[in-house]
N, C-alpha and C. Protein backbone atom coordinates (compact mmCIF):
# COMPACT_ATOMS: atom_id res chain seq x y z
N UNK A 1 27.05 142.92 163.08
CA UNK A 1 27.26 142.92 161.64
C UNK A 1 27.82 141.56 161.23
N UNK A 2 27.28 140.88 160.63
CA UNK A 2 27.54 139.84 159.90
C UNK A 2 28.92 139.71 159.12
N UNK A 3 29.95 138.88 159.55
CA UNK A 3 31.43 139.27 158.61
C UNK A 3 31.27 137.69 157.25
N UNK A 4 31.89 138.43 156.19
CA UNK A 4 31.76 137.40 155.31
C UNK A 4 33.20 136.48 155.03
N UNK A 5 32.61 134.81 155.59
CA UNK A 5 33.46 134.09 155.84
C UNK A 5 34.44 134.13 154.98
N UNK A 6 34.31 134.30 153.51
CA UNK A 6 35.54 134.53 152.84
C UNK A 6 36.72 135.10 152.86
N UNK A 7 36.64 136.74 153.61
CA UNK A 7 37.25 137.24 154.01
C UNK A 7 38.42 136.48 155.15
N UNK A 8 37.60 135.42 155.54
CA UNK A 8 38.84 134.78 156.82
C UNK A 8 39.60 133.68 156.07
N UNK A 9 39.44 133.38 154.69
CA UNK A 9 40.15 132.48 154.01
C UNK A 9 40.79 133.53 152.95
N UNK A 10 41.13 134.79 153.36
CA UNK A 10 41.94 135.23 152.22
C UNK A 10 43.24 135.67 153.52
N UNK A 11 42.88 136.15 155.03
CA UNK A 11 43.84 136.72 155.73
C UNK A 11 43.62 135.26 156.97
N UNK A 12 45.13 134.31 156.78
CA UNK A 12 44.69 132.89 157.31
C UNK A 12 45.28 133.36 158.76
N UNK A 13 46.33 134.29 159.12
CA UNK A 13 46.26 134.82 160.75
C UNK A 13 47.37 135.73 160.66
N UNK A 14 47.87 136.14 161.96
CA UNK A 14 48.77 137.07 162.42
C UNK A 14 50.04 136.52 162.36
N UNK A 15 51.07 137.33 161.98
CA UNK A 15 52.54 136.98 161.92
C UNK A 15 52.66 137.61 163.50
N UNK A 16 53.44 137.36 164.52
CA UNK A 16 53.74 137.44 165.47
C UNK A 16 55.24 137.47 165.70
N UNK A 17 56.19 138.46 165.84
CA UNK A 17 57.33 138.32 165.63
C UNK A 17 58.04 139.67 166.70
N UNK A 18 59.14 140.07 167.21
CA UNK A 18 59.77 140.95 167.55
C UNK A 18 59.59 142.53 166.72
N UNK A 19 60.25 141.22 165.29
CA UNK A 19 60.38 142.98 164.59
C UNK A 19 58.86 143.54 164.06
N UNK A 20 57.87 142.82 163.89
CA UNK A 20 56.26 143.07 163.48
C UNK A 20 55.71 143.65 164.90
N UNK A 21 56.55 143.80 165.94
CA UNK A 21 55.96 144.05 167.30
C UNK A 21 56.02 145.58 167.58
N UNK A 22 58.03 145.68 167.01
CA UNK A 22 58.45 146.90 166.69
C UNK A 22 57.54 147.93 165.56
N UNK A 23 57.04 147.28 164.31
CA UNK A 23 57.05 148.00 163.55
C UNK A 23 55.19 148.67 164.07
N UNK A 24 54.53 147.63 165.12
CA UNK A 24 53.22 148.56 165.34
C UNK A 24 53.50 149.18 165.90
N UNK A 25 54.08 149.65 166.95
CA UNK A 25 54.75 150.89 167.62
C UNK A 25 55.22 151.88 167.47
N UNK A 26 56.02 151.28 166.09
CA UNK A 26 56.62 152.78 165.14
C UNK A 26 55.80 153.39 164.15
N UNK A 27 55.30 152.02 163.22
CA UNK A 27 54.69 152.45 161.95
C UNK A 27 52.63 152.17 162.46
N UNK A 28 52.55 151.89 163.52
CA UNK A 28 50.98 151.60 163.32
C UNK A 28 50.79 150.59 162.67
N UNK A 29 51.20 149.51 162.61
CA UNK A 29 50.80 148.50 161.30
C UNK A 29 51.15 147.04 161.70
N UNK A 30 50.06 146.12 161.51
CA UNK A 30 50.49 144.78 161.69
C UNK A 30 50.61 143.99 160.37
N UNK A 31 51.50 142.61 160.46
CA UNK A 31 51.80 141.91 159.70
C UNK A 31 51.29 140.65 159.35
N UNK A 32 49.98 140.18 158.63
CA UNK A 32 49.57 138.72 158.34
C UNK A 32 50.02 137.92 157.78
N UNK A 33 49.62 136.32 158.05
CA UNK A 33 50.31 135.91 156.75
C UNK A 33 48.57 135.57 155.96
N UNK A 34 48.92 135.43 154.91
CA UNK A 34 47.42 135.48 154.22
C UNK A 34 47.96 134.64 152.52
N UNK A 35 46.75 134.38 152.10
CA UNK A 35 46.64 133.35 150.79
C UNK A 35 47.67 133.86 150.07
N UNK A 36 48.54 132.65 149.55
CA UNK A 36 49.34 133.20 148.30
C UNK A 36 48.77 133.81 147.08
N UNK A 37 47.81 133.33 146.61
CA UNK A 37 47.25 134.02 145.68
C UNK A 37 46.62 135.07 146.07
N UNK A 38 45.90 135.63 146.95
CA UNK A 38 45.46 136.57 147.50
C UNK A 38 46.28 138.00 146.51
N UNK A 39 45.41 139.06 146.04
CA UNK A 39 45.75 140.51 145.66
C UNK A 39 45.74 141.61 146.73
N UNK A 40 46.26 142.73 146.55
CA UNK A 40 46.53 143.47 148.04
C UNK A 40 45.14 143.97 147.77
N UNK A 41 44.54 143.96 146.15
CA UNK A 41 42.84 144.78 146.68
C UNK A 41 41.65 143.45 147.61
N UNK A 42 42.16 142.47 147.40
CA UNK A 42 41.63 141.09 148.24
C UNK A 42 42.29 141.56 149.80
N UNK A 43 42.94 141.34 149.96
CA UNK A 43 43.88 141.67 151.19
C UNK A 43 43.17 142.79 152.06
N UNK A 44 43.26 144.18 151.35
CA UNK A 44 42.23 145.42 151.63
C UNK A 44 41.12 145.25 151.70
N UNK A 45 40.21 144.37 151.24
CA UNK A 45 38.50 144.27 151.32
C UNK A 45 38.40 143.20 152.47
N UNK A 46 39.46 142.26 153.29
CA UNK A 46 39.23 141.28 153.93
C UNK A 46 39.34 142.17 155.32
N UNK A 47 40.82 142.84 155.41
CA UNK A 47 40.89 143.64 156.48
C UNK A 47 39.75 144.31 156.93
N UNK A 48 39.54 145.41 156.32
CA UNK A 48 38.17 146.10 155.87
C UNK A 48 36.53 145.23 156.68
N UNK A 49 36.56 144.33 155.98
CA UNK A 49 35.29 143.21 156.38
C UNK A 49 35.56 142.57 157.90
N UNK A 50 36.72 142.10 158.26
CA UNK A 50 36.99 141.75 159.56
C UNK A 50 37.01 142.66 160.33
N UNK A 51 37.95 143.81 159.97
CA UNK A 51 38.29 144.65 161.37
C UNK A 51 37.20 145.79 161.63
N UNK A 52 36.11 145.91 160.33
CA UNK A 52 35.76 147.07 160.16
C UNK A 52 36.23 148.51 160.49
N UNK A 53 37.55 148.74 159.48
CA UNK A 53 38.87 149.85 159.80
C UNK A 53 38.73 150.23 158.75
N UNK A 54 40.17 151.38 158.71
CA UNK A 54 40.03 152.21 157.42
C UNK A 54 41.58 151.84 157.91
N UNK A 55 42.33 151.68 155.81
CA UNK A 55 43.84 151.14 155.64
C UNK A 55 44.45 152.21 155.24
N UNK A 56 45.65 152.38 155.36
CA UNK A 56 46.56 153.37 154.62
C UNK A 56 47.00 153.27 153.45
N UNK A 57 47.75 151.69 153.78
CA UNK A 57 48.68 151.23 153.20
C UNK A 57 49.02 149.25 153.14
N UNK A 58 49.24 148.65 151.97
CA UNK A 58 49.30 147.59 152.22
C UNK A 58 50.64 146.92 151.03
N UNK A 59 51.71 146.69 151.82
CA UNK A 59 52.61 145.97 151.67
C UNK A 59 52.54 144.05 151.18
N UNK A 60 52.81 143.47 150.40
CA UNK A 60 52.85 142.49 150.65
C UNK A 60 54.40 141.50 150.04
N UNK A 61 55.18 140.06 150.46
CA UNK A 61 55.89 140.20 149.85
C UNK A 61 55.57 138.27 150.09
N UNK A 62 56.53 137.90 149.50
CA UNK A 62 56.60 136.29 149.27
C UNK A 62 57.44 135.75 150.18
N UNK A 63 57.42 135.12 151.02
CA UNK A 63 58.81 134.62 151.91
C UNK A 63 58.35 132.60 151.69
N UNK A 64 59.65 131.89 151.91
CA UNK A 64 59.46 131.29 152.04
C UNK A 64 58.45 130.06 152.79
N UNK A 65 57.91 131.01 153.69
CA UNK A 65 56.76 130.45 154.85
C UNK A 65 55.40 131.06 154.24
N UNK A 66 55.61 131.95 152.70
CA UNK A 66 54.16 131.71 152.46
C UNK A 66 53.95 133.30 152.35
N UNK A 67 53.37 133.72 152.10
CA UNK A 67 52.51 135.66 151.68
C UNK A 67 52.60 136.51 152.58
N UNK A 68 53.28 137.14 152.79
CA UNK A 68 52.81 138.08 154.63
C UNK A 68 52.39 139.54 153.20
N UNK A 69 51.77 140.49 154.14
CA UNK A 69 50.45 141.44 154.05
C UNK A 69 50.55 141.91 155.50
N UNK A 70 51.87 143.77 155.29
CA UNK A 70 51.98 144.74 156.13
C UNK A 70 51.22 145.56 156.06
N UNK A 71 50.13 145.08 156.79
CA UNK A 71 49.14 146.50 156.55
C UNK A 71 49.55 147.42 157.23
N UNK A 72 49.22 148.98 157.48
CA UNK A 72 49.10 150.24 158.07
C UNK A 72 48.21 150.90 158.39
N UNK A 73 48.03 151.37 158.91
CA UNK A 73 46.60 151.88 159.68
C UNK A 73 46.69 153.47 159.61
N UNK A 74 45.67 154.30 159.77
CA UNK A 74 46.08 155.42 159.71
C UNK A 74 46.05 156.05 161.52
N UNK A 75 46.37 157.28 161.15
CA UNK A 75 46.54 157.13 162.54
C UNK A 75 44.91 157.54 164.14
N UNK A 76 44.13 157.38 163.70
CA UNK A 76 42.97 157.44 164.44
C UNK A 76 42.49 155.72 164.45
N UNK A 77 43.15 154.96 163.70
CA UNK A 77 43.16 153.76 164.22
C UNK A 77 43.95 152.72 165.18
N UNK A 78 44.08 152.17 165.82
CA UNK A 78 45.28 151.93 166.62
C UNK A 78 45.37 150.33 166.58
N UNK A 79 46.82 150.25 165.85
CA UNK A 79 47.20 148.99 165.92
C UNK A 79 47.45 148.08 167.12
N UNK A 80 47.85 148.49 167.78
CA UNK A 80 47.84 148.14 169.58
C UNK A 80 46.37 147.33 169.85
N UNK A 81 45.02 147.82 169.36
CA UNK A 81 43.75 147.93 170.22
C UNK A 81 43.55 146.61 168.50
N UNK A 82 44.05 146.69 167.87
CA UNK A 82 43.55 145.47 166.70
C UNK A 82 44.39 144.21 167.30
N UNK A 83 45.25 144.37 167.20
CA UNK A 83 46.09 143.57 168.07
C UNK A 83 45.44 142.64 168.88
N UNK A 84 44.95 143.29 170.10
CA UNK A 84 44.18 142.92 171.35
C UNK A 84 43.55 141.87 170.74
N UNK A 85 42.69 142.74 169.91
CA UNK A 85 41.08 142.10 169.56
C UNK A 85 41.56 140.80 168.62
N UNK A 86 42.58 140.62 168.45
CA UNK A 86 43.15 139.33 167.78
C UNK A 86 43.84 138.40 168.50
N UNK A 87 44.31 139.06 169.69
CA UNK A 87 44.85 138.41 170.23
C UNK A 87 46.57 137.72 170.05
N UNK A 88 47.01 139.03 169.90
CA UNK A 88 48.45 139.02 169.66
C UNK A 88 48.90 139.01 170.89
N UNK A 89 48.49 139.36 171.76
CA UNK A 89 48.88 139.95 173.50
C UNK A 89 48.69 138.61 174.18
C-alpha cells in the first residue's frame, strides 16, 4: 500500500523517553513529536496512513521542544509491536 508522503511531514518522529516508555505499558500509547501547526484531526489521518491502525485517543500539548501528539491505541492494537516497527527498541 502506497503511504502518502505528507503524512510523514505532519508526524516528524518518536519522542523516546522513560516516562513515554512507562505510559505504553500502562496506557497502550506512544508519544510523537509532530508539526506545530499540525490539528489532532491531521495528527489522526497521518497515524492512520502510516501505521495503518485504528486510534482511541489523541492528546496533544505545546512544550518548549515543539508539539508532542499522545496517541492511544485501543486495545487489539499493541503499542509495544508499533514501537518495534519504528524502531523505538
Amino acid at each position: 500500500m502506497a503511504r502518502d508522503p505528507e503524512a510523514y511531514g505532519i508526524i516528524l518522529h518518536p519522542s523516546v523517553t522513560e516516562k513515554t516508555m512507562f505510559q505504553m505499558d500502562q496506557n497502550n500509547s506512544l508519544e510523537f513529536v509532530v508539526r506545530i501547526d499540525a490539528t489532532k484531526t491531521e495528527v489522526l489521518w497521518a497515524i492512520k496512513e502510516i501505521f495503518d491502525v485504528d486510534v482511541t485517543k489523541i492528546r496533544t500539548r505545546i512544550t518548549k521542544h515543539g508539539k508532542r501528539a499522545i496517541v492511544t491505541f485501543p486495545a487489539d492494537v499493541s503499542a509495544e509491536e508499533i514501537g518495534m516497527r519504528i524502531g523505538v527498541f
